[in-house]
C-alpha atoms as a PDB file:
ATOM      1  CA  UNK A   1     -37.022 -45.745-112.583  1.00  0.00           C
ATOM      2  CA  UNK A   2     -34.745 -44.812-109.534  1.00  0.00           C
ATOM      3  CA  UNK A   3     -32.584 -46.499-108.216  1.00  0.00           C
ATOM      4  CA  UNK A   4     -33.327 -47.069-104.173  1.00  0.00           C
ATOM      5  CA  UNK A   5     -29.581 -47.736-101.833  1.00  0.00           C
ATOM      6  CA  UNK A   6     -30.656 -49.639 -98.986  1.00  0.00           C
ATOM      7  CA  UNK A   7     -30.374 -49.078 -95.546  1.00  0.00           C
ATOM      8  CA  UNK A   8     -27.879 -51.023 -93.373  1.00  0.00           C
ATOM      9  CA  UNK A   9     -30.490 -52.261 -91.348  1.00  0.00           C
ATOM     10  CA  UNK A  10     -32.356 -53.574 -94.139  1.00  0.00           C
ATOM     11  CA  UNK A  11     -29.753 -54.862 -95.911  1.00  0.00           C
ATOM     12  CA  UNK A  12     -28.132 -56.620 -92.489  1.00  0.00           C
ATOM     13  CA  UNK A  13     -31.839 -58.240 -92.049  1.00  0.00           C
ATOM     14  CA  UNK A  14     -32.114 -59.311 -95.563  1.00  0.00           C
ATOM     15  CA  UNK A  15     -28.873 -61.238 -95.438  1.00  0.00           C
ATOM     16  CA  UNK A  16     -29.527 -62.501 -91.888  1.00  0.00           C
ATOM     17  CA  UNK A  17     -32.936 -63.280 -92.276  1.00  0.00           C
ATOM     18  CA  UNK A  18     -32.660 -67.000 -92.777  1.00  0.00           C
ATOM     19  CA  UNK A  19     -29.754 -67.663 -90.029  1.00  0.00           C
ATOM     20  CA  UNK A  20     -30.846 -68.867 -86.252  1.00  0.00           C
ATOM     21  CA  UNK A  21     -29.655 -67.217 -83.662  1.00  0.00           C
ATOM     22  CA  UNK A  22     -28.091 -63.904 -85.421  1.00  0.00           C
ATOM     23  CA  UNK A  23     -25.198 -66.730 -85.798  1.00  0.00           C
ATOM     24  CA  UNK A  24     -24.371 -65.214 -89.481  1.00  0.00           C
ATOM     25  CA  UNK A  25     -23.798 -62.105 -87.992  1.00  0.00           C
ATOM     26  CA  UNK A  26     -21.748 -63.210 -85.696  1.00  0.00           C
ATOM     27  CA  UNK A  27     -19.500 -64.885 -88.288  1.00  0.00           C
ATOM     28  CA  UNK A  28     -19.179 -61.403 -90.475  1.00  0.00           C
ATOM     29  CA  UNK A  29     -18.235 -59.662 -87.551  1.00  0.00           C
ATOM     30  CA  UNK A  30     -15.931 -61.587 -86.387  1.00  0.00           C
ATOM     31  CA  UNK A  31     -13.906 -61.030 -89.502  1.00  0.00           C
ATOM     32  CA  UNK A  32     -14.567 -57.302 -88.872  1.00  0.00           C
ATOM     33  CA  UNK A  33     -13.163 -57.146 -85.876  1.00  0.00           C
ATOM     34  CA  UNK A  34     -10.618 -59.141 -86.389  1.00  0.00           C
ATOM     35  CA  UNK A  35      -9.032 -57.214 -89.385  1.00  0.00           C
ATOM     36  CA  UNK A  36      -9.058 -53.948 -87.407  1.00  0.00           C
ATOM     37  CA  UNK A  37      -7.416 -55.573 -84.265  1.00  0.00           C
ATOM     38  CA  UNK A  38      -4.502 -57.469 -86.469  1.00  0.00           C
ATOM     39  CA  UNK A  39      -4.300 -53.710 -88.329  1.00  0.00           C
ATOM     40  CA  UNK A  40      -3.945 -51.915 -85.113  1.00  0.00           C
ATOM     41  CA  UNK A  41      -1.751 -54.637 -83.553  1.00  0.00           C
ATOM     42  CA  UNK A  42       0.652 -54.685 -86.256  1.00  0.00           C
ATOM     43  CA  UNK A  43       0.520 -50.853 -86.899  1.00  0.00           C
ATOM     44  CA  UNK A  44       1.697 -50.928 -82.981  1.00  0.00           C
ATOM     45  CA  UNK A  45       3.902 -53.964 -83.076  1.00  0.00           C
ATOM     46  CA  UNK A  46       6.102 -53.500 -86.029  1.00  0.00           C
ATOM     47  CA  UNK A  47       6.546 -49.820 -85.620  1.00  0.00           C
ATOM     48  CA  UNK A  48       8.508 -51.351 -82.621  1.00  0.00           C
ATOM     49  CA  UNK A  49       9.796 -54.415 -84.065  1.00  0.00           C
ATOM     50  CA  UNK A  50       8.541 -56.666 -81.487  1.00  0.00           C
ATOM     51  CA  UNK A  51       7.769 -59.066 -83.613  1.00  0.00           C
ATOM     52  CA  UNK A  52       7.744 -60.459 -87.422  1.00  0.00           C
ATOM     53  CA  UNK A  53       5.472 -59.454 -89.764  1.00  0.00           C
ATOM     54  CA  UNK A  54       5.305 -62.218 -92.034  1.00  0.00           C
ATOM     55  CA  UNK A  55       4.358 -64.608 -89.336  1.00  0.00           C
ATOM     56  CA  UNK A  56       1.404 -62.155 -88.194  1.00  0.00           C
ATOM     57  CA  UNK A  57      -0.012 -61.817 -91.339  1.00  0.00           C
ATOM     58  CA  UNK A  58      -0.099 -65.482 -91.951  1.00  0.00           C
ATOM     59  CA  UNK A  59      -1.718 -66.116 -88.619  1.00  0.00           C
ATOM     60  CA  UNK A  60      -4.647 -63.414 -89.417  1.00  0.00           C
ATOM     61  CA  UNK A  61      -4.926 -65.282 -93.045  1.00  0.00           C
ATOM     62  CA  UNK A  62      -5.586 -68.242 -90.939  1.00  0.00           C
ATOM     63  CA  UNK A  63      -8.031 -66.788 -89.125  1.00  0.00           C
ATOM     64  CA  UNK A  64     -10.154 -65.139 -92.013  1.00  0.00           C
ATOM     65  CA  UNK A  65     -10.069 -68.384 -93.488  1.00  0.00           C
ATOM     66  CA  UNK A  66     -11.221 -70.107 -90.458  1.00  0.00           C
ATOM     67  CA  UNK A  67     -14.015 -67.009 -90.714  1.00  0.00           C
ATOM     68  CA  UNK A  68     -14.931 -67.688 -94.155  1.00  0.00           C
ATOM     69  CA  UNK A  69     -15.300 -71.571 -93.900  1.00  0.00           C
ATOM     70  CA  UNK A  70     -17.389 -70.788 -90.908  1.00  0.00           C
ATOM     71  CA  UNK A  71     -19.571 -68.293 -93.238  1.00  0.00           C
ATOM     72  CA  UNK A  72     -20.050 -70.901 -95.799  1.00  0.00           C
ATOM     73  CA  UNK A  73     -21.268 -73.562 -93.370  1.00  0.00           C
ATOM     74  CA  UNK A  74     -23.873 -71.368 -91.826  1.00  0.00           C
ATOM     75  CA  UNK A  75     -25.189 -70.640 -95.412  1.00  0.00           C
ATOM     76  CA  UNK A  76     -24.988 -74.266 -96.320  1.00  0.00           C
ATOM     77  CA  UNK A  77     -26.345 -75.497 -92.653  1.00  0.00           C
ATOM     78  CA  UNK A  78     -28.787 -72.317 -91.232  1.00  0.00           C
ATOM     79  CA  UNK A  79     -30.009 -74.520 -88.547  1.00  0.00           C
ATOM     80  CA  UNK A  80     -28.025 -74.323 -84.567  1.00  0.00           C
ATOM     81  CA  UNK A  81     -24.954 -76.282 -84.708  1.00  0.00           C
ATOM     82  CA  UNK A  82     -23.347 -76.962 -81.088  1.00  0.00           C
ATOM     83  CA  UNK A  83     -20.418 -77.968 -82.847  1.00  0.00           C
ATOM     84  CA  UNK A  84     -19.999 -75.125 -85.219  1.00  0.00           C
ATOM     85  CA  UNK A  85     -20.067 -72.830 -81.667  1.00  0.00           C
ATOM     86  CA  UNK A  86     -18.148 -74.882 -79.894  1.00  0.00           C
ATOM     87  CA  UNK A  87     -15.179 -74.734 -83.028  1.00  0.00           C
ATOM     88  CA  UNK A  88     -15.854 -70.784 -83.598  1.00  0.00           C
ATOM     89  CA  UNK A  89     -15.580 -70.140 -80.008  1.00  0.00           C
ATOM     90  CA  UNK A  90     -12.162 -72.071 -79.853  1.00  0.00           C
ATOM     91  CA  UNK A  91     -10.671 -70.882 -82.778  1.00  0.00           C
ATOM     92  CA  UNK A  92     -11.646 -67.390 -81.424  1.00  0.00           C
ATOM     93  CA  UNK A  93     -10.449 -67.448 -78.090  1.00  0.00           C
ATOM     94  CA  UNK A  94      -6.979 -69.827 -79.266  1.00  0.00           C
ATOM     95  CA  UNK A  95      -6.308 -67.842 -82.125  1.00  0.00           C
ATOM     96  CA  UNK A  96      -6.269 -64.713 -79.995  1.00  0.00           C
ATOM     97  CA  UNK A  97      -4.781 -65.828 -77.004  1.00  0.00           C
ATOM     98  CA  UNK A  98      -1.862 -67.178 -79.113  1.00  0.00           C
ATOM     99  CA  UNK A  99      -1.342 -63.916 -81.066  1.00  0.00           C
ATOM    100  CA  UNK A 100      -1.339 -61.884 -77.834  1.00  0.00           C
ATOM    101  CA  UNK A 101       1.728 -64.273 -76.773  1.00  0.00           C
ATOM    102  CA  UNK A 102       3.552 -63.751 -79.687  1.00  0.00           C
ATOM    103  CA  UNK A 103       3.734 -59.878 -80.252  1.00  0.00           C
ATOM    104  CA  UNK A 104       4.185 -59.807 -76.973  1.00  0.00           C
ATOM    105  CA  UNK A 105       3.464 -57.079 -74.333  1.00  0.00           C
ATOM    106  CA  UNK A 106       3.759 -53.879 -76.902  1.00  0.00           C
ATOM    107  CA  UNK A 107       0.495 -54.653 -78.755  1.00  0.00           C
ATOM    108  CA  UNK A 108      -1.443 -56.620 -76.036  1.00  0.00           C
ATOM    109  CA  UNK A 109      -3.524 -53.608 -74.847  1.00  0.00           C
ATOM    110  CA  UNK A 110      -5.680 -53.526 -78.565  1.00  0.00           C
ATOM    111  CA  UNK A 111      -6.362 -57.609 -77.765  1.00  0.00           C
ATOM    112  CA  UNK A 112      -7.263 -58.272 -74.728  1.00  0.00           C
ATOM    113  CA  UNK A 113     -10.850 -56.214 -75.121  1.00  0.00           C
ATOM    114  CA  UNK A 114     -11.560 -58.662 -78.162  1.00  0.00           C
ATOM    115  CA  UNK A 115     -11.612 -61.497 -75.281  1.00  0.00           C
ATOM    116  CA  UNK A 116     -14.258 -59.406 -73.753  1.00  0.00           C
ATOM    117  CA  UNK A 117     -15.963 -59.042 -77.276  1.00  0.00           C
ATOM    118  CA  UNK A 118     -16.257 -62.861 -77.472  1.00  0.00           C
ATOM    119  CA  UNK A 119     -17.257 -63.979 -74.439  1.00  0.00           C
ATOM    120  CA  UNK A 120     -20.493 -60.769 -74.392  1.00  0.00           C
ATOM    121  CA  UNK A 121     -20.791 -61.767 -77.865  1.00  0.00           C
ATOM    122  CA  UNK A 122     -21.320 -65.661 -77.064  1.00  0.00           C
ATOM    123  CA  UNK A 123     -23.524 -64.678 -73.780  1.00  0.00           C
ATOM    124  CA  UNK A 124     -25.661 -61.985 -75.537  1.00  0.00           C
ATOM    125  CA  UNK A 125     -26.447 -64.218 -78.662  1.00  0.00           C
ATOM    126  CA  UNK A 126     -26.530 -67.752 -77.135  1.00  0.00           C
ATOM    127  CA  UNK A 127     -27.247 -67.591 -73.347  1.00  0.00           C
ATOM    128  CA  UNK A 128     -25.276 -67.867 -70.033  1.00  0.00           C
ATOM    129  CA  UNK A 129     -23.942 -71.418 -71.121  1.00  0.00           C
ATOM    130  CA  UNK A 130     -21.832 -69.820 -73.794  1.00  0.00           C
ATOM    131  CA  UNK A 131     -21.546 -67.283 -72.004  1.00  0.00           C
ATOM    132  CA  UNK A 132     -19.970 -69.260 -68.989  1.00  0.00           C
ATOM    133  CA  UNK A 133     -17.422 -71.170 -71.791  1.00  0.00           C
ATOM    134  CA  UNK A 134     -16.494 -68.338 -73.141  1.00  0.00           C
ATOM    135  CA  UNK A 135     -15.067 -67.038 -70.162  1.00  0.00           C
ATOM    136  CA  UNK A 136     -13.571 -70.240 -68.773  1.00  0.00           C
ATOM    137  CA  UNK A 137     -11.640 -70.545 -72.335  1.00  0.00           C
ATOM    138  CA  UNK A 138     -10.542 -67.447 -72.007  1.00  0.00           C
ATOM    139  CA  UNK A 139      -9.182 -67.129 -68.388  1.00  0.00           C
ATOM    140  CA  UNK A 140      -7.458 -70.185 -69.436  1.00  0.00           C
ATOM    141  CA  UNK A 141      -6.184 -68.970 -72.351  1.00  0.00           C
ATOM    142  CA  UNK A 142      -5.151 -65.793 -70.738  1.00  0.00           C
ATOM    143  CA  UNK A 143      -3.180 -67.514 -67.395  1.00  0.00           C
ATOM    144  CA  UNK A 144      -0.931 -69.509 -69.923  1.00  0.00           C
ATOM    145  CA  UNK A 145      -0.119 -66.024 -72.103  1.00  0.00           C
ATOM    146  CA  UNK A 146       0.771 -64.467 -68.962  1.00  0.00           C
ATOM    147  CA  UNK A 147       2.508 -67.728 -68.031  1.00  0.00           C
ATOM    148  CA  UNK A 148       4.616 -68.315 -70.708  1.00  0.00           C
END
């Protein structure tokens, strides 16, 4: 009897398979993304000492948290939540926006494309009403960075 590895595809699809919307997906690549955009921010950022680690690496434990707890309600609740979105896409866009203020202008370049990842990723999975505020969130978010 052999033993068979599956393919990513499959194994994405079997997982997936029971969530609406490819909104699991979503969830598990968020905290992909996330991780290697805190890695390359801080690899960038302390190097330079902009900014202190201990406080970065609590905010990205926040937000893995926030990505698990958001994993575990779409398992427990498969069916289309408008307030799950609404919540992901804050804590998203807020999360980010507030990390880009604090390290500051020497690791801001390997954030601001995960604001375009976000607001593609709500559009291309949910439709041009996400899509729409996604974008207003994040222009919003961005003007006060660059403001303050």
């Amino acid at each position: 009897m052999a033993f068979a590895i599956p393919s990513a595809r499959g194994l994405v699809k079997a997982i997936t398979g029971k969530h609406p919307e490819s909104e699991y997906e979503m969830a598990v690549n968020r905290i992909v993304i996330i991780t290697s955009l805190f890695a390359a921010a801080i690899l960038v950022g302390y190097s330079s000492g902009a900014f202190d680690l201990r406080h970065i690496s609590s905010l990205y434990a926040l937000y893995v948290c926030s990505g698990l707890v958001l994993v575990a309600h779409i398992n427990a609740k498969p069916k289309a939540f408008r307030a799950r979105r609404v919540y992901s896409m804050s804590v998203d866009i807020v999360l980010l926006s507030y990390v880009s203020w604090t390290i500051g202008p020497v690791g801001i370049g390997f954030l601001y494309p995960a604001y375009l990842l976000i607001i593609y990723g709500y559009g291309f999975r949910f439709g041009p009403r996400w899509l729409t505020a996604s974008a207003a969130l994040s222009v919003a978010c961005v003007a006060l960075v660059v403001a303050v």
